[in-house]
C-alpha atoms as a PDB file:
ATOM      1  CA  UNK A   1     -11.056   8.172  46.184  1.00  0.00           C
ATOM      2  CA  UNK A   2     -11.043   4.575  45.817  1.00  0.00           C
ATOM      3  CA  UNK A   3     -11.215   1.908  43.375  1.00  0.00           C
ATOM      4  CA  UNK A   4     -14.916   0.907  42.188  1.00  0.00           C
ATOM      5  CA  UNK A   5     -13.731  -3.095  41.756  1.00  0.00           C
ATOM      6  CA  UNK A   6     -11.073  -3.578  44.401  1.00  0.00           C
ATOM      7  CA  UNK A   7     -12.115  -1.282  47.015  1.00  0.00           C
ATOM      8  CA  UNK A   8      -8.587  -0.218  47.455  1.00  0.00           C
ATOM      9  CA  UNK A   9      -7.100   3.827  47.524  1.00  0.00           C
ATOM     10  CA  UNK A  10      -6.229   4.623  44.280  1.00  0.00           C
ATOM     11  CA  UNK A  11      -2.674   6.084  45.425  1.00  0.00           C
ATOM     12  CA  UNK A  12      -1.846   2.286  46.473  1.00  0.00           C
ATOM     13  CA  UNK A  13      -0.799   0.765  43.470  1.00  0.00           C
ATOM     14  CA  UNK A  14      -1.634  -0.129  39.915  1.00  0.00           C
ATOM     15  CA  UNK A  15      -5.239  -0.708  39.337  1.00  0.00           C
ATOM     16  CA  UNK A  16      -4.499  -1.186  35.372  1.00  0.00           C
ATOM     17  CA  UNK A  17      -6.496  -5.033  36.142  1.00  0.00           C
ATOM     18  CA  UNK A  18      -8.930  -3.414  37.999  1.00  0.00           C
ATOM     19  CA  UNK A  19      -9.491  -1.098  34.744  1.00  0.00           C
ATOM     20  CA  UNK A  20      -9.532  -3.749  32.062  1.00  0.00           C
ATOM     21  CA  UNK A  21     -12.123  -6.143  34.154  1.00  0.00           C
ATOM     22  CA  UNK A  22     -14.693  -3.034  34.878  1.00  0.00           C
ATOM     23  CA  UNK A  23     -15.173  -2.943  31.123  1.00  0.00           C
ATOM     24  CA  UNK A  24     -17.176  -6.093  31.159  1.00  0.00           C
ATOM     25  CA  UNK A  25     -18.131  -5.942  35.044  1.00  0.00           C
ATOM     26  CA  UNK A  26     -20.326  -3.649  37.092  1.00  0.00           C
ATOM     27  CA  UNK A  27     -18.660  -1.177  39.803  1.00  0.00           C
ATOM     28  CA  UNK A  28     -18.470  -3.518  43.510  1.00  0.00           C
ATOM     29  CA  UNK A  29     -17.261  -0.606  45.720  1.00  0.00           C
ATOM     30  CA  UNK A  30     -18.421   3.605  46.123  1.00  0.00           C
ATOM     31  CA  UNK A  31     -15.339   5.343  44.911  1.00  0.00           C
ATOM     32  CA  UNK A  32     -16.804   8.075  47.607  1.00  0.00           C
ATOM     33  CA  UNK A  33     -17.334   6.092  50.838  1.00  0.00           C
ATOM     34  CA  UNK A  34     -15.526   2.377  50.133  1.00  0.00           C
ATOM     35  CA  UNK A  35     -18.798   0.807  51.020  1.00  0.00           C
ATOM     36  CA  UNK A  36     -19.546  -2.440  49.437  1.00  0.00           C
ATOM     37  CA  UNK A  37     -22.566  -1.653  46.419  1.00  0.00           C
ATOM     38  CA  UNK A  38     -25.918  -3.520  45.889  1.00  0.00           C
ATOM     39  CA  UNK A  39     -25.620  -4.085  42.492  1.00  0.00           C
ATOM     40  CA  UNK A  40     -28.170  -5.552  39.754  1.00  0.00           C
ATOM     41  CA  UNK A  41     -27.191  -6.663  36.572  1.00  0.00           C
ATOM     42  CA  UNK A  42     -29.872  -6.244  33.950  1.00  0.00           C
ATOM     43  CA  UNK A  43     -30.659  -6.608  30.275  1.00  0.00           C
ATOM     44  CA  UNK A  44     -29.459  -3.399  28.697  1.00  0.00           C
ATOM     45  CA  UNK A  45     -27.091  -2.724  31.412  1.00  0.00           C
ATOM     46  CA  UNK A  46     -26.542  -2.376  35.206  1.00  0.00           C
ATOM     47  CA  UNK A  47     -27.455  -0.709  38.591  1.00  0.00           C
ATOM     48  CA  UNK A  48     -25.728  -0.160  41.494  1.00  0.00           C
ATOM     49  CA  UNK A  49     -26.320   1.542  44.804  1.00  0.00           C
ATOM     50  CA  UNK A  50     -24.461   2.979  47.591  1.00  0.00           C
ATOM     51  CA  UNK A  51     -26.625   3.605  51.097  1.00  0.00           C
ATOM     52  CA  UNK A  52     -24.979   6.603  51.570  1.00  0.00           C
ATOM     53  CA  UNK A  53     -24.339   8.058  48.290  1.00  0.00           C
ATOM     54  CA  UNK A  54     -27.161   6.709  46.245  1.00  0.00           C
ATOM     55  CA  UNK A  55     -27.642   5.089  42.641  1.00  0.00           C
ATOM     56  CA  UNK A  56     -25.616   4.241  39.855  1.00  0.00           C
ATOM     57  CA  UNK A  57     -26.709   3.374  36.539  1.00  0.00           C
ATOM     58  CA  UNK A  58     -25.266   2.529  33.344  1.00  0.00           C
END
């Protein structure tokens, strides 16, 4: 698994920034695959997609 802002393995560190900034931000990374997300920010929330593991929506 890996870190949906910093793209980093979880088991490498403290990711307590990376926590408090995804509250106001939209995921960057697939926590599945480490791939790099296209991501649209909208109105009333957010998309983002992964080319190998699909969409995201919030």
């Amino acid at each position: 698994m890996f870190c949906d802002r910093c793209g980093e393995p979880f088991t490498g560190g403290s990711h307590a920034a990376c926590s408090a900034a995804r509250e106001l931000e939209p995921p960057r990374y697939c926590t599945h695959c480490r791939r790099r997300m296209k991501v649209q920010v909208l109105p009333g929330g957010w998309s983002a997609q992964c080319v190998e593991h699909g969409v995201l929506t919030r």
